[in-house]
N, C-alpha and C. Protein backbone atom coordinates (compact mmCIF):
# COMPACT_ATOMS: atom_id res chain seq x y z
N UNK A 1 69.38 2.15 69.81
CA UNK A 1 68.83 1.19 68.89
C UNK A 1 69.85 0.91 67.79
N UNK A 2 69.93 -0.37 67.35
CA UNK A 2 70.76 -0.96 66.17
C UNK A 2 70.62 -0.13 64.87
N UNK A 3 71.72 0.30 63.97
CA UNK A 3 71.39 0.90 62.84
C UNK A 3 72.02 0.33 61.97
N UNK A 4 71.40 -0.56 60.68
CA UNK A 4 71.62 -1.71 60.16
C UNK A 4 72.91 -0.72 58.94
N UNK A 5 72.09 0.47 58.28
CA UNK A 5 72.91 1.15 57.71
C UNK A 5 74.45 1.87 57.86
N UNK A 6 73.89 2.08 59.39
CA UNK A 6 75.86 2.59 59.68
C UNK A 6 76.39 1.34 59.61
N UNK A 7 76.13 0.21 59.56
CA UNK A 7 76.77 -1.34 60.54
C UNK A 7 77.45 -1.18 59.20
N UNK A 8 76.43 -1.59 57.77
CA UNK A 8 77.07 -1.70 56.56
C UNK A 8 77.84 -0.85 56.21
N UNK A 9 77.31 0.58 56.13
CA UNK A 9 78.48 1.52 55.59
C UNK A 9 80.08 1.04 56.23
N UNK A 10 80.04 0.99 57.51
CA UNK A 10 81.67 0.82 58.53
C UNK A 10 82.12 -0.64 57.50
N UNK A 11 81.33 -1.49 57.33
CA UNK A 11 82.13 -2.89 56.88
C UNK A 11 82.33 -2.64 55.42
N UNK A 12 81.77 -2.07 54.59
CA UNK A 12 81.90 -1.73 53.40
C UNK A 12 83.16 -1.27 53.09
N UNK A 13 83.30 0.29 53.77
CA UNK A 13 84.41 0.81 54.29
C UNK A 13 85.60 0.27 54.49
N UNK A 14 85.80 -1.04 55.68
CA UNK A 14 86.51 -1.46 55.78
C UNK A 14 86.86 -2.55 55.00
N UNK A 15 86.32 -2.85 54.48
CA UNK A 15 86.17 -3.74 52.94
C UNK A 15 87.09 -3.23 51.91
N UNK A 16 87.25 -1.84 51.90
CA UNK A 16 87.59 -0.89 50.62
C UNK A 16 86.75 -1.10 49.35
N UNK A 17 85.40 -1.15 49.84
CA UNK A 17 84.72 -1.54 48.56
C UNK A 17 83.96 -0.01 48.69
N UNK A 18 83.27 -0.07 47.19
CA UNK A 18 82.47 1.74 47.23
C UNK A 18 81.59 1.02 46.92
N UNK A 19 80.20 2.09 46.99
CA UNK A 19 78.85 1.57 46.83
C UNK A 19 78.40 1.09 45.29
N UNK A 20 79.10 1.47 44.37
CA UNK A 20 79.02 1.16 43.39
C UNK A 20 79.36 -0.04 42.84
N UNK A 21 80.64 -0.30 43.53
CA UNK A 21 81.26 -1.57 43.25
C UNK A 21 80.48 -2.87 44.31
N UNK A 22 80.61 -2.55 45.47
CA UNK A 22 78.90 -3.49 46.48
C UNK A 22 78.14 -3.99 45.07
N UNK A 23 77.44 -2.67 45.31
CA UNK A 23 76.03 -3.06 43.92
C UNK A 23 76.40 -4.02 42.92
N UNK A 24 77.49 -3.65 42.22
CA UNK A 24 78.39 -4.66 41.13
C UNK A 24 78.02 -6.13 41.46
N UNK A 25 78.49 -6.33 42.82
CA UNK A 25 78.85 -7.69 43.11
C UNK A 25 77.28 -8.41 43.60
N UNK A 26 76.37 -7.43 43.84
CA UNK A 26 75.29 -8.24 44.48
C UNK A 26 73.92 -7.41 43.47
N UNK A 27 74.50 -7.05 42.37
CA UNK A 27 73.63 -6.61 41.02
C UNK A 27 72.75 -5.62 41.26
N UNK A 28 73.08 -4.70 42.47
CA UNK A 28 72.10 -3.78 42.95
C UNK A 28 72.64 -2.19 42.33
N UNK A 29 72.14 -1.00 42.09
CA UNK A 29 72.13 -0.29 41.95
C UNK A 29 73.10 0.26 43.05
N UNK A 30 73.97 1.45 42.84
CA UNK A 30 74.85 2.57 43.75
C UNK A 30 73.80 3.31 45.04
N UNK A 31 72.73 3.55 44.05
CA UNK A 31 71.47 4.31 44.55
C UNK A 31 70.77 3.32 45.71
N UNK A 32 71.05 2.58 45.19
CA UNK A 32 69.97 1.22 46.37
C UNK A 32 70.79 1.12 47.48
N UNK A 33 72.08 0.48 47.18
CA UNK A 33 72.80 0.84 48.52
C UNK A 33 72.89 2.10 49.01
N UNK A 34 72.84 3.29 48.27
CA UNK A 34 72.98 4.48 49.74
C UNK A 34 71.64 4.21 50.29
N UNK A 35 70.61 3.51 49.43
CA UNK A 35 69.30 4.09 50.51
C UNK A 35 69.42 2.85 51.46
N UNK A 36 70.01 1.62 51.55
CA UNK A 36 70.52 0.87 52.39
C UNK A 36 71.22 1.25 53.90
N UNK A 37 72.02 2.21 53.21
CA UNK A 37 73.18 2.78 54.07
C UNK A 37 72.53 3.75 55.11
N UNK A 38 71.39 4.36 54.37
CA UNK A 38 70.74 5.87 55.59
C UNK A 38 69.95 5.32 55.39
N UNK A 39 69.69 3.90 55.73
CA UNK A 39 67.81 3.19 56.30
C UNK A 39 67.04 3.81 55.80
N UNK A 40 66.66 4.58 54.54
CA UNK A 40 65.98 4.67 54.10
C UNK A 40 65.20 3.42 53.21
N UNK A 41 65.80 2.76 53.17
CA UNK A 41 65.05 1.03 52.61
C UNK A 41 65.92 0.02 53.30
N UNK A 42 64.97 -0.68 53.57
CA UNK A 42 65.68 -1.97 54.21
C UNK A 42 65.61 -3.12 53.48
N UNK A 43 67.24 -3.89 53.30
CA UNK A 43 67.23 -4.82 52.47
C UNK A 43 66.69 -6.19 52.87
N UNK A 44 65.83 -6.50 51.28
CA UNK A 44 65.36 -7.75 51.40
C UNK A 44 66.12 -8.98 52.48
N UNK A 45 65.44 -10.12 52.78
CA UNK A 45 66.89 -11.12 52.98
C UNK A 45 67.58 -11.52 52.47
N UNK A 46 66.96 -11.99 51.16
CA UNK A 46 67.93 -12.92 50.21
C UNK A 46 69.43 -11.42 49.76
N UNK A 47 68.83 -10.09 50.30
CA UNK A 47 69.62 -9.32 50.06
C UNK A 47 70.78 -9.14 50.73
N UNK A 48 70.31 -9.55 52.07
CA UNK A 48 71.39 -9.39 53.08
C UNK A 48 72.29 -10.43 52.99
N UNK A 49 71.72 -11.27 52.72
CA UNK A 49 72.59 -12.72 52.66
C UNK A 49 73.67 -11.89 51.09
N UNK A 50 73.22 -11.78 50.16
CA UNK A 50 74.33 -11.58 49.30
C UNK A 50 75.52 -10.71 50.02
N UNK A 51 74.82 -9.40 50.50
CA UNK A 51 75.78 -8.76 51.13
C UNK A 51 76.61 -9.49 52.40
N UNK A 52 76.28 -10.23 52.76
CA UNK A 52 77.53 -10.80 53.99
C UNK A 52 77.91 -11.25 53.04
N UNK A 53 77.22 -12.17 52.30
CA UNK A 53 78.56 -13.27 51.69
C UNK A 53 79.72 -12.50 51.07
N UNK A 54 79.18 -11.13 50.50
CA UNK A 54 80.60 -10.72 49.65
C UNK A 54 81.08 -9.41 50.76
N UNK A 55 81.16 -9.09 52.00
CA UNK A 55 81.47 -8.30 52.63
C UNK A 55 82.17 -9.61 53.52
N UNK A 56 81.79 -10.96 53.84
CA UNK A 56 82.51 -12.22 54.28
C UNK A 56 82.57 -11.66 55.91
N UNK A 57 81.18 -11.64 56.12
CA UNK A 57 80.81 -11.72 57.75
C UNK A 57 79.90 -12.51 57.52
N UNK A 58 79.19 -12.70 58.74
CA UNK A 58 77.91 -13.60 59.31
C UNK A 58 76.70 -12.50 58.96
N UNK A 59 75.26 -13.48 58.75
CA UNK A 59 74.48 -12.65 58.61
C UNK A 59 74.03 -11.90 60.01
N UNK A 60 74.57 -12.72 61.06
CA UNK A 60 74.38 -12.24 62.66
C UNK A 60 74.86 -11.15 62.57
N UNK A 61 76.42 -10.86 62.43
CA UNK A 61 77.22 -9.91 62.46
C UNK A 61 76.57 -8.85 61.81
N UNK A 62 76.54 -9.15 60.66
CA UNK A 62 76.12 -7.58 59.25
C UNK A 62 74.71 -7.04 60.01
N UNK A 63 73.54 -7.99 60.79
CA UNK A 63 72.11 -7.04 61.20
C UNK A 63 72.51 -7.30 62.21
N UNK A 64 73.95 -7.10 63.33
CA UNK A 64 73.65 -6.74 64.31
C UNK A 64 73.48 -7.58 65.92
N UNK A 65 73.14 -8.73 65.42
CA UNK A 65 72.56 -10.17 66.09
C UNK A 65 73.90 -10.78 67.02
N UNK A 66 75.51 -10.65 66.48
CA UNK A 66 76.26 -11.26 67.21
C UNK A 66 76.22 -10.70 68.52
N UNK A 67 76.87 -11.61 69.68
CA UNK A 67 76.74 -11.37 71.30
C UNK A 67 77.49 -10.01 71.22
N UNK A 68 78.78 -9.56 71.13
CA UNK A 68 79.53 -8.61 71.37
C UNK A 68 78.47 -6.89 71.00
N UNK A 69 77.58 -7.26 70.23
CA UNK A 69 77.05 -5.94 69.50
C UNK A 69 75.44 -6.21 70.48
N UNK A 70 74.92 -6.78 70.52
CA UNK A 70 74.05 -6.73 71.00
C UNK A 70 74.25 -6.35 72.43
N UNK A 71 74.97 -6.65 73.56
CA UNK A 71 75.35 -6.59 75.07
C UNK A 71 75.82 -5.25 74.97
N UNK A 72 77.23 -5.04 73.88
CA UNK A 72 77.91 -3.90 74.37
C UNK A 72 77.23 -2.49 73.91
N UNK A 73 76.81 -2.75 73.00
CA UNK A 73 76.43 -1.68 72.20
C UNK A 73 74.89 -1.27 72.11
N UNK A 74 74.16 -1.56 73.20
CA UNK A 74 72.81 -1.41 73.46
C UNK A 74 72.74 0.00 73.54
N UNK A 75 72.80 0.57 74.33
CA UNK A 75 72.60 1.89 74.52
C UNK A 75 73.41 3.13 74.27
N UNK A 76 73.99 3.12 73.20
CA UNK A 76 74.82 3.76 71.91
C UNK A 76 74.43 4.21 71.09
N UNK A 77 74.57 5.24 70.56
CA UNK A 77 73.86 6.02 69.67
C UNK A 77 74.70 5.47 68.46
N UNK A 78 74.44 5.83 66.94
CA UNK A 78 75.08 5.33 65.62
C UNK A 78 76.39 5.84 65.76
N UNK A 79 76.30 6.74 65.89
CA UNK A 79 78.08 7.51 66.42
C UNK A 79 78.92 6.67 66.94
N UNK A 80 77.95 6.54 68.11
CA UNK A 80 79.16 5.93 69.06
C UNK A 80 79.43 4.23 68.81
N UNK A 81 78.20 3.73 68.23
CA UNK A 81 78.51 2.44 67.60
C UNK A 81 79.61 2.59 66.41
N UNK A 82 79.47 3.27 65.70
CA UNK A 82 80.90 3.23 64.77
C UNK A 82 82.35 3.72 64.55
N UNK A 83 81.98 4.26 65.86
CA UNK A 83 83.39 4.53 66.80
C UNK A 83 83.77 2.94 67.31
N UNK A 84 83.36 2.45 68.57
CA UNK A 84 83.41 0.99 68.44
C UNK A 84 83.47 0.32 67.82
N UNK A 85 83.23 0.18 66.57
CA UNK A 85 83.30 -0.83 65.56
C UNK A 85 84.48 -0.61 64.91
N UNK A 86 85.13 0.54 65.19
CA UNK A 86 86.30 0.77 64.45
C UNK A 86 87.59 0.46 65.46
N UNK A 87 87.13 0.44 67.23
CA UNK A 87 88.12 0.45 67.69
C UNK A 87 87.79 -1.51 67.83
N UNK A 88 86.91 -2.29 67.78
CA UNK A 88 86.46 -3.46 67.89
C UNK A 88 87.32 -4.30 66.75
């Protein structure tokens, strides 16, 4: 199953942005994004949309929705999806 939180943590990451500085840009708390990050809350839309726009993917991409993630990465555990995403 898709895990919206590892997806973000890996692009964040590769962003070189920290959770603090995220929050900065989309006025959210450090705290809100980790609970973003370990699905412990799931972000609003209008939330997600801020976050692609300043992470500068698709909102497809960031929850998961583009073709490449949905086909390849079906039956992948979070691990192994962000192993892929790193070699992707």
């Amino acid at each position: 199953m898709y895990n919206l939180g590892l997806r973000l943590k890996a692009i964040r990451k590769q962003r070189g942005l920290t959770q603090k500085a995220l929050g900065q840009k989309i006025n959210k708390s450090e705290p809100t994004i980790s609970s973003y990050e370990s699905d412990a809350q799931i972000p609003p839309v209008e939330v997600l949309v801020s976050i692609a726009n300043v992470l500068n993917v698709s909102l497809d991409y960031l929850v998961g929705m583009d073709q490449h993630t949905s086909s390849a990465f079906r039956d992948l555990s979070p691990e192994q999806c962000e192993v892929m995403e790193k070699l992707y």
